[in-house]
C-alpha atoms as a PDB file:
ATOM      1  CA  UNK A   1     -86.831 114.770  11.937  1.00  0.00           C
ATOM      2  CA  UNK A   2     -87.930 115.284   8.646  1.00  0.00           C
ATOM      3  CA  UNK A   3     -92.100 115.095   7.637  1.00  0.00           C
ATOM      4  CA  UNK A   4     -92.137 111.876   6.360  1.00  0.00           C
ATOM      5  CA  UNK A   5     -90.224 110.070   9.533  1.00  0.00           C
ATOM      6  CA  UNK A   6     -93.301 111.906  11.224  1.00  0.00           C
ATOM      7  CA  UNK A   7     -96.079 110.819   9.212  1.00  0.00           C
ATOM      8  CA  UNK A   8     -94.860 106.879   9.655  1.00  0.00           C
ATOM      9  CA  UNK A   9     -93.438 107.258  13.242  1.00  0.00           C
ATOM     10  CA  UNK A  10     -91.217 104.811  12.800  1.00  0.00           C
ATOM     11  CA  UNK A  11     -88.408 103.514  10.536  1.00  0.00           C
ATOM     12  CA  UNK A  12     -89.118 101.428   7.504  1.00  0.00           C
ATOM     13  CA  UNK A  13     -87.788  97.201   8.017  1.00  0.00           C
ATOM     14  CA  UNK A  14     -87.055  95.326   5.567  1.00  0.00           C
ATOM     15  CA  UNK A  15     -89.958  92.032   5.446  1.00  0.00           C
ATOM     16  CA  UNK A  16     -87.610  89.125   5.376  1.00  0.00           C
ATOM     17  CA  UNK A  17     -85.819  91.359   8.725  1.00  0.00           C
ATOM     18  CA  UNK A  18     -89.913  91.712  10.311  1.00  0.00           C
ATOM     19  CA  UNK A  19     -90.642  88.152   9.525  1.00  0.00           C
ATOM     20  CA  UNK A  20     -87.791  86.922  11.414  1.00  0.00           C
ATOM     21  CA  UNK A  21     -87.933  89.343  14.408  1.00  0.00           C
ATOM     22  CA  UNK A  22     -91.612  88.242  14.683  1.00  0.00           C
ATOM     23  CA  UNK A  23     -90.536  84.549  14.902  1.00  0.00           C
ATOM     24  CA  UNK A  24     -87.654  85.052  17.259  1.00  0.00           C
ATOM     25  CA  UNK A  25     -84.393  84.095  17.356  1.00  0.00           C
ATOM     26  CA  UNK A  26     -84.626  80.263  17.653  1.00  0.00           C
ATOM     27  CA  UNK A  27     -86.557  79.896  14.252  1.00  0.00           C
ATOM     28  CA  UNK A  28     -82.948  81.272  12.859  1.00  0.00           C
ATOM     29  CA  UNK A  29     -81.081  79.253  14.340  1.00  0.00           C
ATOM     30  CA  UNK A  30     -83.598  76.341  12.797  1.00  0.00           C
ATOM     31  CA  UNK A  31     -83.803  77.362   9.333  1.00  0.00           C
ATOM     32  CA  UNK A  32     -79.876  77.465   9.204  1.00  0.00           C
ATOM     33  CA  UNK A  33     -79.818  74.172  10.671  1.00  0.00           C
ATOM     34  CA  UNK A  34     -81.991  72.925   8.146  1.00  0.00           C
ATOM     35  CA  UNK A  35     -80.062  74.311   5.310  1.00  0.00           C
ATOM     36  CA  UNK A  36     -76.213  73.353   6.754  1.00  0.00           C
ATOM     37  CA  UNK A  37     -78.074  69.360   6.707  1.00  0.00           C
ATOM     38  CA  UNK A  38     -79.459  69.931   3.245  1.00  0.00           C
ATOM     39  CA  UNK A  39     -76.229  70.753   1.659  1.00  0.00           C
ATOM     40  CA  UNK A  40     -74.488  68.022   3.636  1.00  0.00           C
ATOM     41  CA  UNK A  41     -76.994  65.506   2.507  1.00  0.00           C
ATOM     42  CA  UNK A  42     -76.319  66.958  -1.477  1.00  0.00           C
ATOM     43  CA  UNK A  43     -72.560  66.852  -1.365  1.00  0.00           C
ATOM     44  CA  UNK A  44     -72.715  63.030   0.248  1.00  0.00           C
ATOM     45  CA  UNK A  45     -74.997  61.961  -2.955  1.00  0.00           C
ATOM     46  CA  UNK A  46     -72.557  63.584  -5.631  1.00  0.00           C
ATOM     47  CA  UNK A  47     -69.716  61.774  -3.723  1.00  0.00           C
ATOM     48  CA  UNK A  48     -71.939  58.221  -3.682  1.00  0.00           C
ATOM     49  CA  UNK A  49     -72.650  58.699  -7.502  1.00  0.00           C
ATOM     50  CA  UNK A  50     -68.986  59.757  -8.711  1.00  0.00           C
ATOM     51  CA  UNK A  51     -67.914  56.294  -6.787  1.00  0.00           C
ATOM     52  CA  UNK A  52     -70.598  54.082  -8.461  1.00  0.00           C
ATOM     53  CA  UNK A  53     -70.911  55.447 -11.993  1.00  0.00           C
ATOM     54  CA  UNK A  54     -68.752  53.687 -14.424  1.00  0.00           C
ATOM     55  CA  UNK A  55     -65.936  55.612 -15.280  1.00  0.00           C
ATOM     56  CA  UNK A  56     -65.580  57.714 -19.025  1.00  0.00           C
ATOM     57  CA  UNK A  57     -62.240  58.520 -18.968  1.00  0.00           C
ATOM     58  CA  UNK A  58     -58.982  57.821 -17.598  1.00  0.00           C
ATOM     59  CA  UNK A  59     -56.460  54.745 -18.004  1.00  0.00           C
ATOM     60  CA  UNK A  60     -58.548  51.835 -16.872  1.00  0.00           C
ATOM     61  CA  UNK A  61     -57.842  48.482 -18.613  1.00  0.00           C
ATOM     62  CA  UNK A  62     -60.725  47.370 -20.382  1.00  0.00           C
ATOM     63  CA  UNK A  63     -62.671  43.732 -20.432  1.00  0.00           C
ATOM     64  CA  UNK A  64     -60.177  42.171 -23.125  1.00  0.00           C
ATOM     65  CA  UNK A  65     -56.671  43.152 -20.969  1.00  0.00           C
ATOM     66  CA  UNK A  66     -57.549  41.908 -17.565  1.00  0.00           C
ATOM     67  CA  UNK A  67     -56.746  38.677 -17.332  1.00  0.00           C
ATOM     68  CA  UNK A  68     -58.676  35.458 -16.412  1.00  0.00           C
ATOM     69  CA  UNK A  69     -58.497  34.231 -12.398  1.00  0.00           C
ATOM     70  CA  UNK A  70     -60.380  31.379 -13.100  1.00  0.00           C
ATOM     71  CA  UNK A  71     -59.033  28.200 -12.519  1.00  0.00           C
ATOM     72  CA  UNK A  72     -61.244  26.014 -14.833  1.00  0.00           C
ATOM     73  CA  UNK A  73     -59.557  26.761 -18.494  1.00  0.00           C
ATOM     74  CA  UNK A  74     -61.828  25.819 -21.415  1.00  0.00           C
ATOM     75  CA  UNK A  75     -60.600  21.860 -22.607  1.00  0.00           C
ATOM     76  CA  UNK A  76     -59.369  21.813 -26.292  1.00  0.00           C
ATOM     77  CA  UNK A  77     -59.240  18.788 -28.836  1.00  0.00           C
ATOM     78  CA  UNK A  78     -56.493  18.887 -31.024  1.00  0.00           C
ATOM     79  CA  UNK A  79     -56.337  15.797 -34.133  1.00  0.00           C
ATOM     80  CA  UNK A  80     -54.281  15.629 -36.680  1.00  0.00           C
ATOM     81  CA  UNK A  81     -51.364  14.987 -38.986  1.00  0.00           C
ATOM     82  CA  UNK A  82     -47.066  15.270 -38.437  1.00  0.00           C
ATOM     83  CA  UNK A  83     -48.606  19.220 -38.098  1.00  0.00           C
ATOM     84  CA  UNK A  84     -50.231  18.384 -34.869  1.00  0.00           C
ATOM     85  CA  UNK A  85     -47.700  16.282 -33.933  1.00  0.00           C
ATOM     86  CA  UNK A  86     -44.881  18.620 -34.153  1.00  0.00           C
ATOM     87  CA  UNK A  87     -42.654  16.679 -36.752  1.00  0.00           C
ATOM     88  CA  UNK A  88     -39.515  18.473 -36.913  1.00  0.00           C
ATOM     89  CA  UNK A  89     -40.545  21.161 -34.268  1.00  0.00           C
ATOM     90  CA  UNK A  90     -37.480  19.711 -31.559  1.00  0.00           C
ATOM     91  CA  UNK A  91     -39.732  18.939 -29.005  1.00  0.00           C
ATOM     92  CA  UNK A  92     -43.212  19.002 -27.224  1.00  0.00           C
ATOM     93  CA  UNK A  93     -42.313  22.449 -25.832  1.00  0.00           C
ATOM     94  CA  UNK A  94     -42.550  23.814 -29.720  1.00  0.00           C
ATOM     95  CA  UNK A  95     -45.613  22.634 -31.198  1.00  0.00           C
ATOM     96  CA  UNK A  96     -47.944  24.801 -32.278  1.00  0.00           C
ATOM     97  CA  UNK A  97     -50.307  23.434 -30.092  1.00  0.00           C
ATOM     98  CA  UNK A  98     -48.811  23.197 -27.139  1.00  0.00           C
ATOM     99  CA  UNK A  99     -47.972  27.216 -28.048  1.00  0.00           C
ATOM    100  CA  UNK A 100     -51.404  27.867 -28.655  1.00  0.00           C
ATOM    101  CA  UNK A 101     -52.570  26.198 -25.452  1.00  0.00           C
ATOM    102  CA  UNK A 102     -50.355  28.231 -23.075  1.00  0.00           C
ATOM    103  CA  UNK A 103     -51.247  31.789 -24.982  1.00  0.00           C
ATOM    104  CA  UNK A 104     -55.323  30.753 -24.681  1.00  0.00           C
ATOM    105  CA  UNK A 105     -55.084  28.946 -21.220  1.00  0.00           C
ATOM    106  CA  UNK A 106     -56.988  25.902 -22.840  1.00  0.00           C
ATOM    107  CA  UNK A 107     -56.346  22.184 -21.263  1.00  0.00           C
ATOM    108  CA  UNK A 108     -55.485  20.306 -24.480  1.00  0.00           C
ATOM    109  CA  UNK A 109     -55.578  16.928 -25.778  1.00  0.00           C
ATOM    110  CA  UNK A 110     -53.226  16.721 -28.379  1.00  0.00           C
ATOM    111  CA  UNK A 111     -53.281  13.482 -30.603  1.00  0.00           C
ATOM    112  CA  UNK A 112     -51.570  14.040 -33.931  1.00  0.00           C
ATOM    113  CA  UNK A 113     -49.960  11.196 -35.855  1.00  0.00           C
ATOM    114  CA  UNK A 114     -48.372  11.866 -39.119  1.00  0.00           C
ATOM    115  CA  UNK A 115     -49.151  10.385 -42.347  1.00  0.00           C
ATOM    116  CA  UNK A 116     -52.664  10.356 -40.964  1.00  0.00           C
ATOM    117  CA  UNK A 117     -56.130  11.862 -42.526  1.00  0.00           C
ATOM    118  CA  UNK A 118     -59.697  11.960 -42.770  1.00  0.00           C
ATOM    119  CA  UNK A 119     -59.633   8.603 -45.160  1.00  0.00           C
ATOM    120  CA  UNK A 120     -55.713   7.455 -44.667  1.00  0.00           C
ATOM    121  CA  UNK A 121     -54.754   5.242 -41.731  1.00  0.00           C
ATOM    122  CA  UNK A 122     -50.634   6.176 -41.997  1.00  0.00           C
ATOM    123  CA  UNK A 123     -48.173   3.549 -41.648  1.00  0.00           C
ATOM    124  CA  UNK A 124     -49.807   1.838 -39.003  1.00  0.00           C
ATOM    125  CA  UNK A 125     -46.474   0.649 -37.324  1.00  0.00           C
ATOM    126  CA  UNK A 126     -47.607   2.858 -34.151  1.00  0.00           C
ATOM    127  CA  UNK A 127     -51.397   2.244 -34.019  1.00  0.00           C
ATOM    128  CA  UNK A 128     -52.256   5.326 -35.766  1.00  0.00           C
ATOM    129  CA  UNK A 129     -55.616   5.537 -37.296  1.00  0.00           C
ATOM    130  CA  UNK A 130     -57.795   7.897 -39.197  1.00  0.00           C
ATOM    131  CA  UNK A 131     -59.331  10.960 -37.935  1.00  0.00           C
ATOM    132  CA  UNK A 132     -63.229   9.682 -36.804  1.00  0.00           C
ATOM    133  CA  UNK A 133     -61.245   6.860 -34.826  1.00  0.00           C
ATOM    134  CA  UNK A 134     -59.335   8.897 -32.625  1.00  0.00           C
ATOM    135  CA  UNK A 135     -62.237  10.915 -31.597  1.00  0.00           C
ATOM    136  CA  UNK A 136     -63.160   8.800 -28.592  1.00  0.00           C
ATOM    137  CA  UNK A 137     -59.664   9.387 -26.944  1.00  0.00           C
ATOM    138  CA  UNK A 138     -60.017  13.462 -26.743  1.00  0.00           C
ATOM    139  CA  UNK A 139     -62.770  12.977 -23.958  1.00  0.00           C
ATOM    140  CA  UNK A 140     -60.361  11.273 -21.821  1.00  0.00           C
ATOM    141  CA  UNK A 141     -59.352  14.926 -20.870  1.00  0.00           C
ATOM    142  CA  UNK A 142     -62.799  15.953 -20.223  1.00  0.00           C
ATOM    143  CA  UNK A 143     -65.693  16.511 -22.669  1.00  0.00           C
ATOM    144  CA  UNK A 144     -64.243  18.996 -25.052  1.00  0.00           C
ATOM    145  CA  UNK A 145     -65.552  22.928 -25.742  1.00  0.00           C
ATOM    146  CA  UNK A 146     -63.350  22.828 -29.020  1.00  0.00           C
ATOM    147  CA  UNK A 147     -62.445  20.072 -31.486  1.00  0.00           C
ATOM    148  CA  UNK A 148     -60.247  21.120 -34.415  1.00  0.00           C
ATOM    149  CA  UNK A 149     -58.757  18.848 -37.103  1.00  0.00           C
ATOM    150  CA  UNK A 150     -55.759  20.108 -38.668  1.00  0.00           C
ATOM    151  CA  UNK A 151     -54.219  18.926 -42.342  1.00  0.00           C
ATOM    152  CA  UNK A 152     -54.637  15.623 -43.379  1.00  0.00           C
ATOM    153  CA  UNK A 153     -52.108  13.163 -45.629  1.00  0.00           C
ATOM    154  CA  UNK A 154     -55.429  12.500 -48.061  1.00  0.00           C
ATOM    155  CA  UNK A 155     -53.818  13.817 -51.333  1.00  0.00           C
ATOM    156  CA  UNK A 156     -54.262  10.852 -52.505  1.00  0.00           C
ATOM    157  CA  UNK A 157     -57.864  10.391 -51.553  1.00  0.00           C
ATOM    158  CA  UNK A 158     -60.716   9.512 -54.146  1.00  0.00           C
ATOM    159  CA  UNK A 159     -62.814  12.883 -53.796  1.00  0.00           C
ATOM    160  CA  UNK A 160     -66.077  11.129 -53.055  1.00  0.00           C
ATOM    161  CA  UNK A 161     -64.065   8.583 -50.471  1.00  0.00           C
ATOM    162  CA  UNK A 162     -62.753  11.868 -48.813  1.00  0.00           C
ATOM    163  CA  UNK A 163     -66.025  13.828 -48.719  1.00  0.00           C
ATOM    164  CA  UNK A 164     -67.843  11.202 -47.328  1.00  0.00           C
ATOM    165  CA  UNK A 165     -65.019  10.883 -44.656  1.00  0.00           C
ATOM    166  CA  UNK A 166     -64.955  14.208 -43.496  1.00  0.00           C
ATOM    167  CA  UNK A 167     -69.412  13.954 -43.450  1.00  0.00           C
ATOM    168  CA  UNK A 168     -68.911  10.836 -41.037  1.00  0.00           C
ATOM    169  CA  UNK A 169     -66.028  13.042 -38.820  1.00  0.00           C
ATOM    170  CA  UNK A 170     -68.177  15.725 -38.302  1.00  0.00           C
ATOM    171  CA  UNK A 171     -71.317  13.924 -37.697  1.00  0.00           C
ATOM    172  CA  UNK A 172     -69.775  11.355 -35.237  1.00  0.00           C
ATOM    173  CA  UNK A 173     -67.815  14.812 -33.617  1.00  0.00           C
ATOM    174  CA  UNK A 174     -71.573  16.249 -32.846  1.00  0.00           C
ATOM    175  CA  UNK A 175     -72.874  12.997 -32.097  1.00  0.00           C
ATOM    176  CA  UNK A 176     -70.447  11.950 -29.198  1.00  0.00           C
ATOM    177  CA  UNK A 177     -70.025  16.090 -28.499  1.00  0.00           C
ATOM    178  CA  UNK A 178     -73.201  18.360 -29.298  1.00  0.00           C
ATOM    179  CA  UNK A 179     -71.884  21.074 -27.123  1.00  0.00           C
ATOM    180  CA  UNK A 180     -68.530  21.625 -29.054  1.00  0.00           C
ATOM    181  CA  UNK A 181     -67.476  23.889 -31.416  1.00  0.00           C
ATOM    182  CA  UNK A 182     -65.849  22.759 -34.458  1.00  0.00           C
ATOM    183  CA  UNK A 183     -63.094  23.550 -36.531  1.00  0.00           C
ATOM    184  CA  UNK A 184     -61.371  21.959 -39.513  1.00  0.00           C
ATOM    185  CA  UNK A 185     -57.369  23.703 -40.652  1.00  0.00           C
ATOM    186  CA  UNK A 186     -57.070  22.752 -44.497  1.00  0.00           C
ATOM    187  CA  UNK A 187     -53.491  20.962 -45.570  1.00  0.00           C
ATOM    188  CA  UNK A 188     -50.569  23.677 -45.800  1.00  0.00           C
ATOM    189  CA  UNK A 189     -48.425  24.171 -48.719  1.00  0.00           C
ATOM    190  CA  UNK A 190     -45.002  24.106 -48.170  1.00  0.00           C
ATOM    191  CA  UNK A 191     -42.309  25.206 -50.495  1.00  0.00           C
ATOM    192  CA  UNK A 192     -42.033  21.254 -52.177  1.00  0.00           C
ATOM    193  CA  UNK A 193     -45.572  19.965 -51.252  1.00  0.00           C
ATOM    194  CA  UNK A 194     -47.795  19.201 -54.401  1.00  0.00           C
ATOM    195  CA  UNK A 195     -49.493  22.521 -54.181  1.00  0.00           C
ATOM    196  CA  UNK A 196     -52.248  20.764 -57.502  1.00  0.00           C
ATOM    197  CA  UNK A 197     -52.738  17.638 -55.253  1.00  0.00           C
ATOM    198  CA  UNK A 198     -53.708  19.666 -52.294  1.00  0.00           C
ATOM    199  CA  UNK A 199     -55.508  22.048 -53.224  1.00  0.00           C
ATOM    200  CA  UNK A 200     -57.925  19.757 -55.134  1.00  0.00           C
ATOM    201  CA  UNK A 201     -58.093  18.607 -51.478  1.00  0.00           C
ATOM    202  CA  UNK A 202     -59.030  21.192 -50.006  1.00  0.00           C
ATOM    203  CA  UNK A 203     -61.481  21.949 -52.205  1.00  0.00           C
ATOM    204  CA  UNK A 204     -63.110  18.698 -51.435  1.00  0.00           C
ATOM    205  CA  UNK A 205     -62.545  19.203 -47.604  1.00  0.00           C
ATOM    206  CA  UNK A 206     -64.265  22.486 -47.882  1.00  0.00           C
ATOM    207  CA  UNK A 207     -67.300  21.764 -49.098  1.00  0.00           C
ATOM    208  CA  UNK A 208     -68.415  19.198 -47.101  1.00  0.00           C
ATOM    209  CA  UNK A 209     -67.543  21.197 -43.780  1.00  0.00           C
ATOM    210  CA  UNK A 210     -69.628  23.550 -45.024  1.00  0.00           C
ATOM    211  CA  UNK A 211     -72.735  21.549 -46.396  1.00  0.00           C
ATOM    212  CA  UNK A 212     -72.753  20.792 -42.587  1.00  0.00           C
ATOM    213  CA  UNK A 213     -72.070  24.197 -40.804  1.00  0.00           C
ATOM    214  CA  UNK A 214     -68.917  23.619 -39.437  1.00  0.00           C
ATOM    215  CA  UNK A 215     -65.771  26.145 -39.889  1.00  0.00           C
ATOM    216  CA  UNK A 216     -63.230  25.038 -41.857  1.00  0.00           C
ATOM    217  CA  UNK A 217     -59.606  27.564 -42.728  1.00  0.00           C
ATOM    218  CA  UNK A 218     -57.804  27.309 -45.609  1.00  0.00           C
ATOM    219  CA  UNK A 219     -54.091  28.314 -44.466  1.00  0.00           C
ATOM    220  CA  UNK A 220     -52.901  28.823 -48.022  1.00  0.00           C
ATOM    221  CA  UNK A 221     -55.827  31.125 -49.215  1.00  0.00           C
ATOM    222  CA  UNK A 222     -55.102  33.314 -45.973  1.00  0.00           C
ATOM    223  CA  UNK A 223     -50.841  33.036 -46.765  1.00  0.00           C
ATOM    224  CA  UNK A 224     -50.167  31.663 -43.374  1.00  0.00           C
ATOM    225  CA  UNK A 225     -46.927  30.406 -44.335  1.00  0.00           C
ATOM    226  CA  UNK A 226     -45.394  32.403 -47.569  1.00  0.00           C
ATOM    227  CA  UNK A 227     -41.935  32.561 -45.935  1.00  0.00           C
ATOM    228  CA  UNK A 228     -40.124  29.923 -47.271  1.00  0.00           C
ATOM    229  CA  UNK A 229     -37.555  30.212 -44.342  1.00  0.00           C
ATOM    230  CA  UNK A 230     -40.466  29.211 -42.014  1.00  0.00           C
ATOM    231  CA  UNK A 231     -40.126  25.470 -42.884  1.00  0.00           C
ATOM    232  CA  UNK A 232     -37.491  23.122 -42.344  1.00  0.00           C
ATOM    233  CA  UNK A 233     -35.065  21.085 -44.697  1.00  0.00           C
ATOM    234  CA  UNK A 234     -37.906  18.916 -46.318  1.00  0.00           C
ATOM    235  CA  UNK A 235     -39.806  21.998 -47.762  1.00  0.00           C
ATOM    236  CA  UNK A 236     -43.204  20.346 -46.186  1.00  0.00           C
ATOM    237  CA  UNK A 237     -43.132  20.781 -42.273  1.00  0.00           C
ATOM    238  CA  UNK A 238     -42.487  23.484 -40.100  1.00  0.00           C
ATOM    239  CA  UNK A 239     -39.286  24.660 -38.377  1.00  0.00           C
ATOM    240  CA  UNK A 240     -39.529  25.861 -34.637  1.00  0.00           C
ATOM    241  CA  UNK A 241     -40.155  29.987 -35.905  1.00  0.00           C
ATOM    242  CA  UNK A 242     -42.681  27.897 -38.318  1.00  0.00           C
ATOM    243  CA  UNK A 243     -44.786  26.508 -35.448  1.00  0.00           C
ATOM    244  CA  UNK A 244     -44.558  30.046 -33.496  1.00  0.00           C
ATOM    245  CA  UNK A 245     -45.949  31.728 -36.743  1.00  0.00           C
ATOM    246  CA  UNK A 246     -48.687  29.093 -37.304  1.00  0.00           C
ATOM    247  CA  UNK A 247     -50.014  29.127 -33.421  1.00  0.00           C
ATOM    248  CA  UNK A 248     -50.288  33.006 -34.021  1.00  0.00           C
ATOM    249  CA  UNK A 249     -52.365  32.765 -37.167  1.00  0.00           C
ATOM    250  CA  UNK A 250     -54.510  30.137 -36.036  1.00  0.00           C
ATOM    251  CA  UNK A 251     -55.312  31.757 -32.562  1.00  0.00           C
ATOM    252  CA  UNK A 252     -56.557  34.493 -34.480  1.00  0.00           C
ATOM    253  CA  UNK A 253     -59.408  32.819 -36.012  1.00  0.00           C
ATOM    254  CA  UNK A 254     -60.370  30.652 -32.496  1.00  0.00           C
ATOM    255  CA  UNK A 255     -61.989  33.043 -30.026  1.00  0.00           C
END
């Protein structure tokens, strides 16, 4: 033996080796109980959290592509002119409305009658009526969430008459339905409609929907419609490809 291994008498230990030899063999056995739980206990928390956390990446559809399971759809008034009623459209089926109806899952009442307005009562030889009148009929369907008058045969209109029609639609619509949301679809310009008449019109129609708040479109400002081939024979209503066409634009501008 060399002079140092005399002068200790005995071998150097590591401490960590000394502590645990002075504790004995079950405090081992103890500690790497401990530590195996510890690490089980981590790895189940990571696991929890990866399942909960909302996910980054990936192909998951978001909000606007997963469609609606409800069974209550939102009810929809629909008044107006030979638009609403789907003159020339060859048949229920191809109305813009009831098109628009099936793409937004709304229950709509549809009550169009043509020749009709804001100020003009039409021929009369079917019990139409103006605009305001035929609001008491769209709640037979339920109170309504959306009300929108389309077009209007009122190029003939005196422009004070008109605006002070359209005032008394409005006002009667949030009278008898505070809770609905409005919107008024200016008179489109076909390919032979008097484009002077009906824009002075609109115009007029314009301004008093908005003195009062209420939404109105203009079809002809946006160029719903600038494909002639979109109408039918008489230059002034829609063809079937028409209606598709003009349930697509307006659909865009009701949420």
């Amino acid at each position: 033996m060399g002079s140092k291994e005399r002068l200790t008498g005995r071998r150097r230990v590591p401490l960590a080796m000394a502590f645990v030899t002075r504790r004995g063999p079950w405090f081992v056995v103890g500690v790497l109980s401990l530590a195996i739980v510890f690490v089980a206990l981590s790895v189940a928390v990571v696991i929890a959290n990866s399942r909960t956390q909302s996910p980054t990446t990936g192909s998951y559809p978001r909000v606007a592509e997963i469609p609606r399971t409800d069974d209550v759809w939102p009810a929809v008034a629909f008044i107006g002119d030979a638009y609403t009623a789907g003159a020339a459209a060859g048949g229920a089926g191809n109305r813009y409305t009831t098109i628009l109806c099936a793409q937004k899952r709304w229950r709509c009442s549809v009550n169009g009658q043509a020749g009709t307005g804001f100020t003009t009562r039409g021929p009369g030889t079917r019990g139409e009526s103006e605009f305001v009148q035929r609001l008491s009929a769209v709640s037979k369907d339920g109170k309504p969430e959306i009300i929108v008058a389309q077009g209007g045969a009122d190029t003939q209109s005196d422009p004070a008459q008109l605006a002070a029609a359209v005032t008394d639609f409005i006002q009667t619509s949030k009278r008898m339905y505070p809770d609905a949301q409005l919107y008024i679809i200016g008179t489109l310009v076909g390919p032979r409609s008097d484009r002077v008449a009906i824009r002075r019109t609109t115009e007029t129609v314009e301004r008093a929907a908005s003195l009062l708040g209420v939404a109105f479109v203009d079809p002809n400002e946006d160029n719903w419609m600038k494909d002639p081939a979109l109408f039918s024979e008489d230059g002034i209503t829609l063809n079937q490809r028409g209606y598709r066409a003009y349930a697509e634009r307006l659909g865009a501008y009701i949420p």
